[in-house]
Protein backbone atom coordinates (compact mmCIF):
# COMPACT_ATOMS: atom_id res chain seq x y z
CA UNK A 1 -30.93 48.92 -14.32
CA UNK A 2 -30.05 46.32 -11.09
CA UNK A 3 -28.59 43.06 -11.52
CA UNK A 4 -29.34 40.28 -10.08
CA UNK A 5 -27.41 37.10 -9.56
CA UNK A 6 -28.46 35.01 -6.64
CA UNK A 7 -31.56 37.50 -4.74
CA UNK A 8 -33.27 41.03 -5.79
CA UNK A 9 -36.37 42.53 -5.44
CA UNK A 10 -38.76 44.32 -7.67
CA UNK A 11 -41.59 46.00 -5.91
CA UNK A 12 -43.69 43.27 -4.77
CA UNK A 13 -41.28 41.10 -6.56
CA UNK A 14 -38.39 38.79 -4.91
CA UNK A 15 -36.44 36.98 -7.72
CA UNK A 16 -34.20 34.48 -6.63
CA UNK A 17 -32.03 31.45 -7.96
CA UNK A 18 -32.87 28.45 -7.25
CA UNK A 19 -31.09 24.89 -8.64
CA UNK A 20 -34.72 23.32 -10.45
CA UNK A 21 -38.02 23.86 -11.00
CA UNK A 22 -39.95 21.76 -8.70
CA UNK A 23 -42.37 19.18 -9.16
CA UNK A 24 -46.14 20.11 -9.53
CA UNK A 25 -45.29 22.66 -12.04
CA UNK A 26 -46.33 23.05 -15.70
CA UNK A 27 -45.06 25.18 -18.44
CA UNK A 28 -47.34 28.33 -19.55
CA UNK A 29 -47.58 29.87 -22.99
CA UNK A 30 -46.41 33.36 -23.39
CA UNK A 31 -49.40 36.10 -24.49
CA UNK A 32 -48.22 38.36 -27.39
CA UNK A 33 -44.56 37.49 -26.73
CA UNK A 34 -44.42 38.31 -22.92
CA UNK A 35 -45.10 36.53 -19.48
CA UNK A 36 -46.47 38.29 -17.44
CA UNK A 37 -44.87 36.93 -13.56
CA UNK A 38 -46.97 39.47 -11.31
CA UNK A 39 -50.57 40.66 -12.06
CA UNK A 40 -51.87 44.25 -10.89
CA UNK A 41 -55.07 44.67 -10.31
CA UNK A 42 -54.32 48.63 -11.06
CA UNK A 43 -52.46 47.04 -14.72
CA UNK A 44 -49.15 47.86 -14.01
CA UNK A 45 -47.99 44.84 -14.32
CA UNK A 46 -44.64 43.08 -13.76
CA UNK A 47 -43.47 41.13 -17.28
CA UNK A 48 -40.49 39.67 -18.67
CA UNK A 49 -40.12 39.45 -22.52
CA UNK A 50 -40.42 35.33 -23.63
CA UNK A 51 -38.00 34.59 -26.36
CA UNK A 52 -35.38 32.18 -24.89
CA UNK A 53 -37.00 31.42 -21.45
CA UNK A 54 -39.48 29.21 -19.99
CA UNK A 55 -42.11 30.48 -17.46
CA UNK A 56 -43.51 27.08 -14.72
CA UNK A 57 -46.42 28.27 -12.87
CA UNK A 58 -48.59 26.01 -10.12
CA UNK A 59 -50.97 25.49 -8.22
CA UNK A 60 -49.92 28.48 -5.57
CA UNK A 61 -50.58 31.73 -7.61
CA UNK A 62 -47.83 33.34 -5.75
CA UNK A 63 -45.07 31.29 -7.07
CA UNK A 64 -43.79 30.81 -10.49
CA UNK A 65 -40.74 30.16 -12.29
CA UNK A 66 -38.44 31.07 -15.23
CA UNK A 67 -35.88 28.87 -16.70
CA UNK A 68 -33.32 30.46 -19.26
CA UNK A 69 -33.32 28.66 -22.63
CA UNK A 70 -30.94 30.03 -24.64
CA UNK A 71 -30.37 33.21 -23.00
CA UNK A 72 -27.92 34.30 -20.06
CA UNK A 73 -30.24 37.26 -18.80
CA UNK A 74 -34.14 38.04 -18.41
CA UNK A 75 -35.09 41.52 -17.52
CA UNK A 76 -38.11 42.23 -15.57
CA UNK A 77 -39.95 45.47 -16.45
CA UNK A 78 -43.10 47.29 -14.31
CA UNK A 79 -45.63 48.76 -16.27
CA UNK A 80 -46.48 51.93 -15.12
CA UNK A 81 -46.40 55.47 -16.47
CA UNK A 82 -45.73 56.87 -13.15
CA UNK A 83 -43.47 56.42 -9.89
CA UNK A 84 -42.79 52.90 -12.01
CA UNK A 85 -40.10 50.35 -10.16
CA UNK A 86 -36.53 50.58 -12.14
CA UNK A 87 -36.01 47.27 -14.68
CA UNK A 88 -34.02 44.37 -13.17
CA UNK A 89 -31.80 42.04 -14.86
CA UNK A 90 -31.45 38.55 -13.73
CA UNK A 91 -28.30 36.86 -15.07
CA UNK A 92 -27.02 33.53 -15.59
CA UNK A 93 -26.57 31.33 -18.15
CA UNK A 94 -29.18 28.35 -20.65
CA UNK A 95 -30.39 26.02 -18.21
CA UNK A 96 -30.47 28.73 -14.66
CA UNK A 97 -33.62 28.46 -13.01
CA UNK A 98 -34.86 31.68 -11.20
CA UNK A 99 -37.81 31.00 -8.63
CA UNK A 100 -40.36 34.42 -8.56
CA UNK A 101 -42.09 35.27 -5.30
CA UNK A 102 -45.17 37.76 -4.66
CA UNK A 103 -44.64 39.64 -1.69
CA UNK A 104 -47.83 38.28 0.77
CA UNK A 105 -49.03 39.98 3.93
CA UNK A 106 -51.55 38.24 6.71
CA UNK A 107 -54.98 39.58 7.26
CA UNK A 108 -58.12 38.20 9.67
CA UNK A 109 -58.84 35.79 6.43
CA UNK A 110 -55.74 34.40 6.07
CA UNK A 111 -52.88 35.43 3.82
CA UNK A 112 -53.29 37.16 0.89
CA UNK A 113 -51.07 39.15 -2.02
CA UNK A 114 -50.16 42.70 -1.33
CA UNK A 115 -52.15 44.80 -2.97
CA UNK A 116 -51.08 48.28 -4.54
C-alpha cells in the first residue's frame, strides 16, 4: 500500500493536502457506506470507505474534497478485477483536508477527463 502525506497519485487520481475546503462547496452523502471520488465509465471506480470523513464536491466535477472526521487515514481503493492501481493511504490527523484531482487532458472541444 503507498502513503501519502502531502502529494500521491492514484491512476487518474492526484491526492493532495490542502489547509481548507474552499468556498462553493457542499457536503455529499455517502451511497452504501462509500464515496465514490472518481467515476469510470468502464466501473472501476476509485472509492474511499465513509465512516469518519467528509466528502465536499462542487460545481467543477473534477474536483472534490475529503476532510478527516475522526480518523487519521483514508485509503483509496480502484475497483477493478484486473491490472487494478495498488490502494493508497492518505494520512493525517481529525480536521486534515485532502483536495482530490481528476487527471484532465485537452482536446479540439476543450478539456475534458481522461478517459480509460
Amino acid at each position: 500500500m503507498k502513503i501519502v502525506q502531502k502529494i500521491g497519485f492514484q491512476g487518474d487520481l492526484m491526492i493532495r493536502r490542502v489547509d481548507i475546503v474552499p468556498d462553493g462547496y457542499e457536503e455529499r452523502d455517502a451511497q452504501d457506506g462509500q464515496h465514490v471520488v472518481a467515476h469510470s465509465e468502464t466501473g472501476h471506480h476509485h472509492t474511499v470507505n465513509a465512516c469518519g470523513l467528509k466528502l465536499f464536491e462542487g460545481s467543477d466535477p473534477m474536483v472534490a474534497y475529503l476532510r478527516l472526521e475522526t480518523v487519521e487515514y483514508v485509503d483509496f481503493v480502484h475497483h477493478r478485477p484486473f491490472d487494478t492501481h495498488e490502494p493508497v493511504r492518505a494520512l493525517g490527523k481529525p480536521g486534515d483536508v485532502f483536495e482530490i484531482r481528476r487527471q484532465r487532458e485537452y482536446t479540439p472541444q476543450g478539456w475534458r477527463r481522461v478517459e480509460d
